[in-house]
Every structure is written in structure tokens, then in C-alpha cells.
Protein backbone atom coordinates (compact mmCIF):
# COMPACT_ATOMS: atom_id res chain seq x y z
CA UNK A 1 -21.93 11.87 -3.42
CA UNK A 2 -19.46 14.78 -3.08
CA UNK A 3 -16.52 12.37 -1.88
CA UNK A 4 -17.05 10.73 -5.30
CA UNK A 5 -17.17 13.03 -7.59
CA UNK A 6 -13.88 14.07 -5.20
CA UNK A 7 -12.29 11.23 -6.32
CA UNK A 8 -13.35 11.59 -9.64
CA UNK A 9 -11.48 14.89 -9.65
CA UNK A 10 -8.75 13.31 -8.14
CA UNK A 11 -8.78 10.46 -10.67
CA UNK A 12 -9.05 12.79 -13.54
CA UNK A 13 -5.82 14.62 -12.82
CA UNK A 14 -4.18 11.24 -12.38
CA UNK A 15 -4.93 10.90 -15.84
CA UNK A 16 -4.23 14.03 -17.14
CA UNK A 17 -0.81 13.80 -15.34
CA UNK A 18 0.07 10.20 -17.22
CA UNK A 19 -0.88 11.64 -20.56
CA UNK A 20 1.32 14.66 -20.27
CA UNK A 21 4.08 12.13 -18.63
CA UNK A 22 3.44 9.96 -21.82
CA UNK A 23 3.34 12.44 -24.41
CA UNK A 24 6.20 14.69 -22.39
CA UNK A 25 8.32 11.72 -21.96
CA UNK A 26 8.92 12.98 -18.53
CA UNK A 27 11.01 11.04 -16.38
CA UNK A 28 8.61 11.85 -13.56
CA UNK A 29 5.90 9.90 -12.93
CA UNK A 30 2.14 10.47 -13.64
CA UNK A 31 1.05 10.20 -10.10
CA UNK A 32 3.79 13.23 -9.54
CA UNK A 33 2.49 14.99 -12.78
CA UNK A 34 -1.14 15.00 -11.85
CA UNK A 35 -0.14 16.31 -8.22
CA UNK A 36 1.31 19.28 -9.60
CA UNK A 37 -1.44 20.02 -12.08
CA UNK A 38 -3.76 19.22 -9.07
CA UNK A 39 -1.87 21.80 -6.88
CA UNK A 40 -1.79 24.79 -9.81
CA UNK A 41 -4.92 24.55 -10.58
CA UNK A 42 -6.07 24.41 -6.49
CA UNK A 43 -3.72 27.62 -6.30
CA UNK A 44 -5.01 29.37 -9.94
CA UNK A 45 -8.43 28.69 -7.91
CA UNK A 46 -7.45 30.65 -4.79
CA UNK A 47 -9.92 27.49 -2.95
CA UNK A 48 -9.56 23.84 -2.23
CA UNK A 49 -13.19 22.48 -3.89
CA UNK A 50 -15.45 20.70 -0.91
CA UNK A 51 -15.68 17.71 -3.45
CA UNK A 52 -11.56 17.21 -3.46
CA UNK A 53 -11.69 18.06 1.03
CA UNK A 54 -14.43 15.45 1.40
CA UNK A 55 -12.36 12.48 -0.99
CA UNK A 56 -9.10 13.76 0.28
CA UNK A 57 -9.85 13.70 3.95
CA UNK A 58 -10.04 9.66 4.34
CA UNK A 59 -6.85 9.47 2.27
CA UNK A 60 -4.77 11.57 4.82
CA UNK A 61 -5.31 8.79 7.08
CA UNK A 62 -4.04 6.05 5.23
CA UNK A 63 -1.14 7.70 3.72
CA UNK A 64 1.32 5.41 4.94
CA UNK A 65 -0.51 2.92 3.32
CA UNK A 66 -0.49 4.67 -0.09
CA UNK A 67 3.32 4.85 0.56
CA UNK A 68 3.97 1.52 1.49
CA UNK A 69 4.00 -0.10 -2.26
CA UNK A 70 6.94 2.14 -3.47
CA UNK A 71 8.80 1.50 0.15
CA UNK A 72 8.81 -2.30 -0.47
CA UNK A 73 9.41 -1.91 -4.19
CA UNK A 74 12.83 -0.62 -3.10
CA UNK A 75 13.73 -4.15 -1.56
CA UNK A 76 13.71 -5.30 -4.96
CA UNK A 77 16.25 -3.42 -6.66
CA UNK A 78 18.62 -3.51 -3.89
CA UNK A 79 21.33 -4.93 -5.92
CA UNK A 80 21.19 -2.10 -8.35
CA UNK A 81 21.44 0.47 -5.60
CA UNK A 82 24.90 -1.11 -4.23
CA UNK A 83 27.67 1.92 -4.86
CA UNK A 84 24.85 4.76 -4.86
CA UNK A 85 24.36 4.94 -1.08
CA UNK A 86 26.11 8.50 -0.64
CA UNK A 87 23.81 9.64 -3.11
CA UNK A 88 20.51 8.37 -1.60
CA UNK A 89 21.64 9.31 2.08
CA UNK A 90 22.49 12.66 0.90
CA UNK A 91 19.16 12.76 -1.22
CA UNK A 92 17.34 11.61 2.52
CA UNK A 93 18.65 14.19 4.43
CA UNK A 94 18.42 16.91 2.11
CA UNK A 95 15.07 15.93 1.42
CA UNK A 96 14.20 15.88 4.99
CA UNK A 97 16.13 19.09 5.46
CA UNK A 98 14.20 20.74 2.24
CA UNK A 99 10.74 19.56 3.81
CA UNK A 100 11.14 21.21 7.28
CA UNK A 101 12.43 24.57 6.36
CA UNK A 102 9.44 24.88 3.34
CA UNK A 103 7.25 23.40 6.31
CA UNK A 104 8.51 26.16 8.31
CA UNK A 105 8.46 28.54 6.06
CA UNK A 106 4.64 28.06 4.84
CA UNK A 107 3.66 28.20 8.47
CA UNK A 108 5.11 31.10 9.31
CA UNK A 109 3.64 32.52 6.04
CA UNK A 110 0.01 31.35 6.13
CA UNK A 111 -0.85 31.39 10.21
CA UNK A 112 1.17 35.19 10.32
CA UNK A 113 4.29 35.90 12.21
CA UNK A 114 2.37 37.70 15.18
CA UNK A 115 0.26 34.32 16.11
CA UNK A 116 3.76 32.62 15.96
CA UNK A 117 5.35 35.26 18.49
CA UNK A 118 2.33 34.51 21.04
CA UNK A 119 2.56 30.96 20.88
């Protein structure tokens, strides 16, 4: 029962984030949207709830899965994308370069820098 009402959390800030996408006019998507209102209200919180752990932990291991649908939806709009490829390389690597240092940064700042030293 707990990994449903999980997802049940998890569907309900879905939701949440598409009506405040909608009524926003956000150019963000709800999915995005929900995460975020998901994430401040884990971090207003101060604790993850076991409900959202037990629904979340199969979902970590088909993430690539999740992924996959916007990944081949790119194939599709290839043709619009011709002339923009500095822009989405740059994007990619600065992404990628963005995602390691906060990585880093949140490791260092959660595990404590004197576990780090011994390691």
C-alpha cells in the first residue's frame, strides 16, 4: 500500500505542476513543474516521506526508460534543428558540465569534507 499512495503523491504533483504550467503559461513543462514543487516541498519538509522512497525506488531503475520517449521524439524534429547545432552542443556540455560540479558540490556538502579527505 505505501508504494501507492507514493505514487499517488507523485501523481498529484504531476498535476499540480500542469495546472500551474497551464494557468502560468510556462514554457516549461508540467512534468518539470511538478518536480520542482515536489522537491520544495521535500526540502520545506526537512524529510523524504517513506510513501514517495517506496514508489520512487522502482522508478530509479527504469529511468532510462522514462527518458527514452523524449530521446526518440528528437528524431522527429530533426529538420527543424538543422542550423541550431552550436547551440545544442554548447547546451550538452554545459549541461553536463553544470551537473558534475552541483554533483560535486552536494557531495561534498551533505557526506562532510572530513569523510571526503579519508576516502
Amino acid at each position: 500500500m505505501p508504494v501507492l499512495r507514493g505514487f499517488l503523491w507523485l501523481l498529484g504533483f504531476l498535476l499540480l505542476g500542469d495546472a500551474l504550467a497551464t494557468l502560468a503559461d510556462l514554457p516549461v513543462s508540467a512534468g518539470v513543474v511538478g518536480m520542482l514543487l515536489l522537491t520544495a516541498w521535500l526540502m520545506l519538509r526537512g524529510t523524504v516521506n517513506a510513501d514517495i522512497a517506496a514508489a520512487a525506488r522502482p522508478l530509479i531503475g527504469v529511468l532510462a526508460m522514462l527518458i527514452m520517449p523524449g530521446v526518440v521524439g528528437v528524431f522527429f524534429i530533426l529538420d527543424t534543428l538543422t542550423g541550431q547545432w552550436l547551440a545544442i552542443i554548447a547546451a550538452l556540455v554545459g549541461g553536463t558540465l553544470l551537473s558534475v560540479v552541483t554533483t560535486l558540490w552536494l557531495m561534498r556538502r551533505l557526506m562532510g569534507q572530513e569523510r571526503l579527505d579519508h576516502e
